[in-house]
Protein backbone atom coordinates (compact mmCIF):
# COMPACT_ATOMS: atom_id res chain seq x y z
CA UNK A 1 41.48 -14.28 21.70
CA UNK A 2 38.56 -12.57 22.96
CA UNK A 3 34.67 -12.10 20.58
CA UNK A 4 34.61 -8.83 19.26
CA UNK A 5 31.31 -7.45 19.02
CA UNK A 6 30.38 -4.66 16.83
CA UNK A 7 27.98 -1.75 18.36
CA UNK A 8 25.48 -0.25 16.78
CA UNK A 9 23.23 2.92 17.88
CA UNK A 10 20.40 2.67 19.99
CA UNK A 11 18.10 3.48 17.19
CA UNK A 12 19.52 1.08 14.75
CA UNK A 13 19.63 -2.02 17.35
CA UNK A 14 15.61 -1.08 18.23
CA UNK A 15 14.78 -0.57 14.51
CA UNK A 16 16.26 -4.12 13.96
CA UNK A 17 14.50 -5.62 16.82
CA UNK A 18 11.08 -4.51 15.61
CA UNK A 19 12.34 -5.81 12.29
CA UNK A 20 12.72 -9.46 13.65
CA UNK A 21 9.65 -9.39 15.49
CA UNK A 22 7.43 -8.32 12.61
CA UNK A 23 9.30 -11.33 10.43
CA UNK A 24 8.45 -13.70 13.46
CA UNK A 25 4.78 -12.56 13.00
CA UNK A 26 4.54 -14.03 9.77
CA UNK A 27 7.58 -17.10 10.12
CA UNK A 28 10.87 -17.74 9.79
CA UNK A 29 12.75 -19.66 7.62
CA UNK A 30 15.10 -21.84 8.77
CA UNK A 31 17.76 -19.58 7.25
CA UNK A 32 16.45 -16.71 9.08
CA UNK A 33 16.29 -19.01 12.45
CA UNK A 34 19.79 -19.09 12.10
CA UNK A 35 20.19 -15.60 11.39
CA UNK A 36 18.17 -14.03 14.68
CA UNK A 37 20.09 -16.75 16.71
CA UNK A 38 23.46 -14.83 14.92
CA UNK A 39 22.35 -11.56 15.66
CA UNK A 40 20.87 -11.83 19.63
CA UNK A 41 24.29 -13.78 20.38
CA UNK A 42 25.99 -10.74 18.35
CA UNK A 43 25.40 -8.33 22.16
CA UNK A 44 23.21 -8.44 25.16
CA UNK A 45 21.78 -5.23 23.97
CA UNK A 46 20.30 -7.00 21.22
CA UNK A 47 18.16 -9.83 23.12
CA UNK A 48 17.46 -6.96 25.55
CA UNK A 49 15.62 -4.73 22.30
CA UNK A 50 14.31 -8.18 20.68
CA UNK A 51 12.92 -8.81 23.78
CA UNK A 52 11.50 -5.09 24.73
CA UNK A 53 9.62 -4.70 21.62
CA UNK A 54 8.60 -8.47 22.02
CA UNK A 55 6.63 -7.28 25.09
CA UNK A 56 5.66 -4.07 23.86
CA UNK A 57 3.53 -5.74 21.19
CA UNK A 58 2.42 -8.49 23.11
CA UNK A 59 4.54 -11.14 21.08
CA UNK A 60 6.31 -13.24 23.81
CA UNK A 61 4.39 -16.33 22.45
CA UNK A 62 6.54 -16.00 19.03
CA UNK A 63 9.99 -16.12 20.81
CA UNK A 64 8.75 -18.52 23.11
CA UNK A 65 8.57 -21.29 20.24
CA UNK A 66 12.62 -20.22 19.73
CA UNK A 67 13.29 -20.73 23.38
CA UNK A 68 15.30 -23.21 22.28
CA UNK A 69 17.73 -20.71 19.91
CA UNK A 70 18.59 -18.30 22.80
CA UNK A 71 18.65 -17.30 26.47
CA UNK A 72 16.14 -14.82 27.71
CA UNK A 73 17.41 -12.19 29.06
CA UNK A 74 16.19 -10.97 32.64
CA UNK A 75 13.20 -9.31 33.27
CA UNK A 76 14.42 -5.62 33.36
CA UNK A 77 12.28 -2.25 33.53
CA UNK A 78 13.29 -0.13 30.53
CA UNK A 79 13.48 3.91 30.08
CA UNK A 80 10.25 5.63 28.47
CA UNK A 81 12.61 7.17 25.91
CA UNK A 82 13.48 3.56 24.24
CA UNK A 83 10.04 2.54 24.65
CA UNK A 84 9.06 5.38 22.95
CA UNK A 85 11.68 4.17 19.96
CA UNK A 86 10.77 0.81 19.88
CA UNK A 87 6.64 2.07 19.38
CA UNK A 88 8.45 4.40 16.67
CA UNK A 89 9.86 1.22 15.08
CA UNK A 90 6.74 -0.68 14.86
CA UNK A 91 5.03 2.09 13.29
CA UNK A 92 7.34 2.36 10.66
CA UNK A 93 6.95 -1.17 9.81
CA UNK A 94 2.97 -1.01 9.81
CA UNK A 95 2.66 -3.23 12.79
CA UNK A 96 1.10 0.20 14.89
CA UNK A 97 -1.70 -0.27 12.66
CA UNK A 98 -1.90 -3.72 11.37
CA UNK A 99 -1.53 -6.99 12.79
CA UNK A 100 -1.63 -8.66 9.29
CA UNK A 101 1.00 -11.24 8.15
CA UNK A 102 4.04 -9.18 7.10
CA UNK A 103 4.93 -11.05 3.87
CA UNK A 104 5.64 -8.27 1.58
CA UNK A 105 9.20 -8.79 0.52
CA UNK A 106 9.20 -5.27 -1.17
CA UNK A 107 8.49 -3.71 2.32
CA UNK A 108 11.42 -5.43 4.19
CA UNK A 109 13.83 -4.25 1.08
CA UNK A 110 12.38 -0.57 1.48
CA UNK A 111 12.85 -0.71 5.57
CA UNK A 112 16.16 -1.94 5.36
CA UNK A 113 17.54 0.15 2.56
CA UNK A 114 15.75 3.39 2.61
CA UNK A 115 13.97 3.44 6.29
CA UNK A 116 10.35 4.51 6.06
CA UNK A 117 8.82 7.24 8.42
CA UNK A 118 5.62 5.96 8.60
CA UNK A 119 3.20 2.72 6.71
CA UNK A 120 -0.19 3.84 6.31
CA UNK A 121 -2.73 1.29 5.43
CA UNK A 122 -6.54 1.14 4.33
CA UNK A 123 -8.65 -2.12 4.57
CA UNK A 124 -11.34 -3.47 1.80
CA UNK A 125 -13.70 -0.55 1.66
CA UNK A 126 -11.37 2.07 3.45
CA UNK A 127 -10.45 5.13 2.32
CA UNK A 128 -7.93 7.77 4.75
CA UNK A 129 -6.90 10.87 3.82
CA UNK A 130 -3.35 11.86 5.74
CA UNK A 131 -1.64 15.00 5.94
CA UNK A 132 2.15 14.54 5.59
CA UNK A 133 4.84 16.34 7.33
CA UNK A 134 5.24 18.40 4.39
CA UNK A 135 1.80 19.51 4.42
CA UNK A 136 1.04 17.40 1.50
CA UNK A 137 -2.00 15.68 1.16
CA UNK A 138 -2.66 12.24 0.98
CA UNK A 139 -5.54 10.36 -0.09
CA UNK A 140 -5.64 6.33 0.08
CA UNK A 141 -8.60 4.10 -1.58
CA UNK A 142 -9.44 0.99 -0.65
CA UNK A 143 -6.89 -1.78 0.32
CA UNK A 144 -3.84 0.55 0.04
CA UNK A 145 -0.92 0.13 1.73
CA UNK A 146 1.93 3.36 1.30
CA UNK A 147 5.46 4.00 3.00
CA UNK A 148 6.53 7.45 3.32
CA UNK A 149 10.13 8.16 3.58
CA UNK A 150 10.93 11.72 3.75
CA UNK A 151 14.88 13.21 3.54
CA UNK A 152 16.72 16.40 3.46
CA UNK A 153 17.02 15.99 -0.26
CA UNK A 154 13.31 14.04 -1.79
CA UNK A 155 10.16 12.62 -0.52
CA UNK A 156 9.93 9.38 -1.37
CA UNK A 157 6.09 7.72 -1.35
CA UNK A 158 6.33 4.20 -2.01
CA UNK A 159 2.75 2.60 -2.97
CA UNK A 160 3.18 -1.22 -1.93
CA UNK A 161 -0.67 -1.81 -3.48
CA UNK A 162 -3.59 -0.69 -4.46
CA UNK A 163 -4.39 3.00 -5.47
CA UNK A 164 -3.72 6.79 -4.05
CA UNK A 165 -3.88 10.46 -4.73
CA UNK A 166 -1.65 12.95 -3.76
CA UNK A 167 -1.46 17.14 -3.40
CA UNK A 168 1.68 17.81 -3.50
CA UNK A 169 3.01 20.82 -1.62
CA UNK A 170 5.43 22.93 -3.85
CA UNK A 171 8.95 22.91 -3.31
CA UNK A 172 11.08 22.70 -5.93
CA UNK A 173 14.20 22.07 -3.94
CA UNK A 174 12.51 18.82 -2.73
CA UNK A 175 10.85 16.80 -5.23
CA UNK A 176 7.95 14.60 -4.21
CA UNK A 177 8.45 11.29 -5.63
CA UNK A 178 6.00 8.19 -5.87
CA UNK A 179 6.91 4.63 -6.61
CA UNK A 180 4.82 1.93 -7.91
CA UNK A 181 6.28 -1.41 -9.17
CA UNK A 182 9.37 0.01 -11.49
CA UNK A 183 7.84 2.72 -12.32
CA UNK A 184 8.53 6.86 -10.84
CA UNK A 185 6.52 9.65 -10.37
CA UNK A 186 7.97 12.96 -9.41
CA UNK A 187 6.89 16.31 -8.96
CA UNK A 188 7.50 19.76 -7.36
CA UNK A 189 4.04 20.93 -6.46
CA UNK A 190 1.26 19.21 -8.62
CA UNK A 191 -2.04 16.43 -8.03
CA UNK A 192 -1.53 13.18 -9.73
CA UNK A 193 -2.98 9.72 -8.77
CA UNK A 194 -1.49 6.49 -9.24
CA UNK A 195 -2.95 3.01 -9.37
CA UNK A 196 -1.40 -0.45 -9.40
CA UNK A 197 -3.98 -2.54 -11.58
CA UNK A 198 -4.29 -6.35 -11.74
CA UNK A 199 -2.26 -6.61 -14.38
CA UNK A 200 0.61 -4.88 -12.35
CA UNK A 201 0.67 -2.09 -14.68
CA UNK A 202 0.51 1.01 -13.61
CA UNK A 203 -2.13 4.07 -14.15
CA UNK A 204 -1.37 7.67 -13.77
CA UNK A 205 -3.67 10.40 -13.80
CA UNK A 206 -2.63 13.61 -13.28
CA UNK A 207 -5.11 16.49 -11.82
CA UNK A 208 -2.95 19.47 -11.54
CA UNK A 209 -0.35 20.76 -13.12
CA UNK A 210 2.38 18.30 -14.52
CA UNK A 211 4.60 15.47 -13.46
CA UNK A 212 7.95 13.45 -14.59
CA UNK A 213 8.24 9.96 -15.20
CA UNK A 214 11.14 7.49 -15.16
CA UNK A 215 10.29 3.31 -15.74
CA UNK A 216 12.35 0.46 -15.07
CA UNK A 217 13.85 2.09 -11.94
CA UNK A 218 15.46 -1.02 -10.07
CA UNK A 219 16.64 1.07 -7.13
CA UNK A 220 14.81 3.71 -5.26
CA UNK A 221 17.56 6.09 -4.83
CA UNK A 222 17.00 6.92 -8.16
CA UNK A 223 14.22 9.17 -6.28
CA UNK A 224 16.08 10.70 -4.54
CA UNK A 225 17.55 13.51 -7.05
CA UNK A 226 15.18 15.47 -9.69
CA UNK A 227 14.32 13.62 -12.68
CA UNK A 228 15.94 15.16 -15.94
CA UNK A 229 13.43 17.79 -17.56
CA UNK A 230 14.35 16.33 -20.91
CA UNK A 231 11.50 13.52 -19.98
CA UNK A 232 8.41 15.02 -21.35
CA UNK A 233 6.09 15.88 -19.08
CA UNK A 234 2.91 14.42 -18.33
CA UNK A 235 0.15 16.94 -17.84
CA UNK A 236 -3.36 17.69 -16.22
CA UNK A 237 -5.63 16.00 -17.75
CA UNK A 238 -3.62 13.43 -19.31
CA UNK A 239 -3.79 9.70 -18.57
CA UNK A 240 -1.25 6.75 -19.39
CA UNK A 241 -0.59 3.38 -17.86
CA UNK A 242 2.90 2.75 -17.39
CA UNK A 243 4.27 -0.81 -18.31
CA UNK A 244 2.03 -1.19 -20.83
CA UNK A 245 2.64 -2.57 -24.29
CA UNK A 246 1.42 0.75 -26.17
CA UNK A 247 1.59 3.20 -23.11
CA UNK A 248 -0.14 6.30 -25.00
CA UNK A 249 -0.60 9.18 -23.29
CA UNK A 250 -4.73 9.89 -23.47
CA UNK A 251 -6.75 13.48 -22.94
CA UNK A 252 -9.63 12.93 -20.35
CA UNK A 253 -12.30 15.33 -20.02
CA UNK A 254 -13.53 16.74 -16.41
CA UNK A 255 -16.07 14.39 -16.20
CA UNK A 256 -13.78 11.76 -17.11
CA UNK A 257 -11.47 12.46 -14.55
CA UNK A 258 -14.69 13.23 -11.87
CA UNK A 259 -15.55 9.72 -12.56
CA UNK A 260 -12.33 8.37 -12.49
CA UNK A 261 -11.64 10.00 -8.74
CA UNK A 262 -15.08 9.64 -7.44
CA UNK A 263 -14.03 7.03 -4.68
CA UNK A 264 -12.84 10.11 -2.73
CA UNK A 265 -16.36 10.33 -2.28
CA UNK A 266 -17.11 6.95 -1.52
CA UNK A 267 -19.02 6.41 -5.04
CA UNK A 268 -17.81 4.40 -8.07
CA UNK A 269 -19.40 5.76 -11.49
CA UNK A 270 -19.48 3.60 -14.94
CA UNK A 271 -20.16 5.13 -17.96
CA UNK A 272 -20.90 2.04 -20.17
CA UNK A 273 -18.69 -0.38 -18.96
CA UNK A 274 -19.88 -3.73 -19.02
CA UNK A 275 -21.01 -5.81 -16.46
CA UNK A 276 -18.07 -7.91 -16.21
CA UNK A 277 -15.56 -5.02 -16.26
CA UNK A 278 -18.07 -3.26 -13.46
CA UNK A 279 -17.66 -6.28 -11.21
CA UNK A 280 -13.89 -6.51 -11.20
CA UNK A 281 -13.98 -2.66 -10.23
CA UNK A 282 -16.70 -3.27 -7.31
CA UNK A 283 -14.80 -6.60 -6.11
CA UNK A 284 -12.08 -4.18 -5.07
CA UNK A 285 -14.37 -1.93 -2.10
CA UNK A 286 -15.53 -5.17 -0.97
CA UNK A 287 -15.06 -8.92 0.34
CA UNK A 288 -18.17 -10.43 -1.78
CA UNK A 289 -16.84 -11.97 -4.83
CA UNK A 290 -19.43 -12.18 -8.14
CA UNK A 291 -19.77 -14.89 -10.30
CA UNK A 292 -21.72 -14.44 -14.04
CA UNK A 293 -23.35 -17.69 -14.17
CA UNK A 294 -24.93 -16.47 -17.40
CA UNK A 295 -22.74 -15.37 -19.87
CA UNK A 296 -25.23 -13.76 -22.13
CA UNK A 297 -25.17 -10.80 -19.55
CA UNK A 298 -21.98 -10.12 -19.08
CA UNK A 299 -21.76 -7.57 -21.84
CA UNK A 300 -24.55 -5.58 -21.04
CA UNK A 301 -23.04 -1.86 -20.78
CA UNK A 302 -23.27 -0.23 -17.09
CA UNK A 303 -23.84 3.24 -15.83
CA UNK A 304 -24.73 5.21 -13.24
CA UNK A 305 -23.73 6.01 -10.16
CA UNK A 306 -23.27 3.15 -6.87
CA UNK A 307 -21.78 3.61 -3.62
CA UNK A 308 -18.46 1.71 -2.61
CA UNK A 309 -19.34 -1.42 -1.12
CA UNK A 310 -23.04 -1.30 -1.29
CA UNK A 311 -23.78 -4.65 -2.67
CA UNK A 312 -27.58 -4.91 -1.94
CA UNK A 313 -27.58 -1.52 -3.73
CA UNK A 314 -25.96 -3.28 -6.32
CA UNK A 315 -28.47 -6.13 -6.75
CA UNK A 316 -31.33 -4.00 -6.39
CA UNK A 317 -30.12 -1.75 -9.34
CA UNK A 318 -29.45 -4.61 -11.35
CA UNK A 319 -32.55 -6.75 -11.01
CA UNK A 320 -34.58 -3.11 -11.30
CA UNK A 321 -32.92 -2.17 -14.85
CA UNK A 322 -31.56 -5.05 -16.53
CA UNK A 323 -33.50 -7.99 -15.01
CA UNK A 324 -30.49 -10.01 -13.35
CA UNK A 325 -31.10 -11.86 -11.04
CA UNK A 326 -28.75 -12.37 -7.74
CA UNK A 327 -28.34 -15.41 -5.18
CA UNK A 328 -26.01 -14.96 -2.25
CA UNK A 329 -23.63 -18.07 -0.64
CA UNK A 330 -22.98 -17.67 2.18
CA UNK A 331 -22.58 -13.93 2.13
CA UNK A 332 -19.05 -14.45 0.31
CA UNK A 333 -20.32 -15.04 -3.26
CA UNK A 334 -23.10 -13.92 -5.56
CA UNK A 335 -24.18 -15.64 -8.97
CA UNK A 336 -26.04 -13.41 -11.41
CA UNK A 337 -28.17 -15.20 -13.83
CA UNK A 338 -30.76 -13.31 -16.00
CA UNK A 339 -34.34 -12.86 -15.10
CA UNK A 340 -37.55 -14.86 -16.00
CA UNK A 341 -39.21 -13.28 -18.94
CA UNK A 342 -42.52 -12.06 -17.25
């Protein structure tokens, strides 16, 4: 009895292929060996894609160390039109604009459930704004990472890490939906931004008009209808970190909120935080860790204004009004210590 071989679209076998590449970027298990090895010998068409998008982003070195696995197809010249889909499908997985190990289990669930549109990315000390399809606006801080997955029926942003704000434009038919760890927020036509913090809890802030919110979401079709209205609303102005133990919603004040946002400007404002809490805040815009050798300074309250990233703005500021002292290593870490009494 002859194989039978199941087709698949065009689109499907090239989204697939720039799958596989991306997950030979970072490795492959041995499990995962065995499962590219099922799926070229599956149809010709898929060693042709693997192979396509292989030389499209320079990767022939990865599938040369599983020459062993599979037969290379021929050398064959291939129409613009599924070169252009094969670029498409590397942008959606992030690989357009970043070469960096693609470990992020979360991302492969979202690709291969609920296919992304676009991955847009920020480095340590980046910020981006984009404007999305929908004429939304979308703002990214620093070491961000955000897949966008628009339908007929929701817009689904999914924030992967680190911290964005978004202008949503109205339309009420198609909510705008952003998820963060298990966590959901939705609106119609509002300005909210959401964090992921270190602790993995997430902070909302919204800055125009009101949003819903939904927790322990497990699956992200749950985004993908409105949220019920009997939820009550969170509003502008309001604060509250989701997944925490007490998560009270909390008034903030314009300048509150000004402060809170000012990395859209490329500045980071405290307002008597103290020095340790300051660090962990300007740790994020930059490579340079800090180290408080002296613990007697680590409470002393901060504030003022410092621009992202600026470290020898930093130290200056510090040594010029609270006498600490700064040593470099290497240019990756910096001990404070408190100044000699003159």
């Amino acid at each position: 009895m002859s194989k039978i071989y199941k087709l698949a679209p065009v689109d499907e076998t090239n989204d697939q292929a720039c799958l596989w590449i991306a997950r030979l970027d970072r490795g492959l298990s041995t499990e995962e060996q065995q499962a590219l090895k099922t799926w070229v010998n599956e149809s010709h068409a898929h060693a042709n894609a693997l192979y396509r998008a292989a030389e499209l982003w320079d990767k022939m070195d990865d599938l040369s160390r599983l020459a062993d696995l599979f037969e290379a197809p021929k050398k064959t010249r291939f129409p613009y039109g599924i070169a252009a889909s094969l670029i498409a499908g590397l942008v959606a997985l992030g690989l357009f604009f970043s070469t960096a190990p693609f470990t992020n289990p979360q991302t492969d669930t979202l690709i291969a459930n609920h296919r992304a549109s676009a991955i847009y990315e920020t480095a340590i000390g980046e910020q981006s704004v984009v404007t999305l399809s929908d004429s939304s606006e979308l703002t990214l801080n620093t070491n961000t990472k955000v897949a966008v997955n628009y339908t007929e029926q929701a817009r689904i942003l999914t924030l992967l890490r680190g911290e964005l704000h978004i202008k949503v434009a109205h339309n009420k038919s198609r909510p705008l939906s952003v998820v963060a760890q298990d966590k959901l927020v939705q609106a119609v036509g509002t300005a909210f931004n959401v964090q992921i913090m270190d602790t993995q809890e997430v902070e909302l802030i919204v800055t125009d008009g009101k949003v819903l919110i939904a927790e322990n979401v497990k699956d992200i079709s749950v985004a993908q209808k409105p949220l019920s209205t009997q939820n009550a609303p969170i509003a502008k102005g309001q604060k509250v970190i989701l997944g925490a133990p007490n998560a009270n919603v909390t008034a903030l004040d314009e300048n509150e909120i000004s402060a809170k946002l000012s990395w859209q400007q490329g500045n980071i404002i405290f307002k008597g935080e103290t020095l340790a809490q300051a660090l962990v805040e300007i740790e994020r815009y930059t490579s340079t860790r800090f180290e408080i050798e002296d613990k007697s300074i680590a409470n002393i309250r901060i504030a003022g204004m410092f621009k992202a990233g600026d470290i020898d703005g930093l130290t200056l500021a510090l040594k010029q009004n609270f006498n600490i002292d700064a040593a470099g290593t290497n240019g990756e870490k910096i001990i404070l210590t408190r100044g000699a009494t003159l």
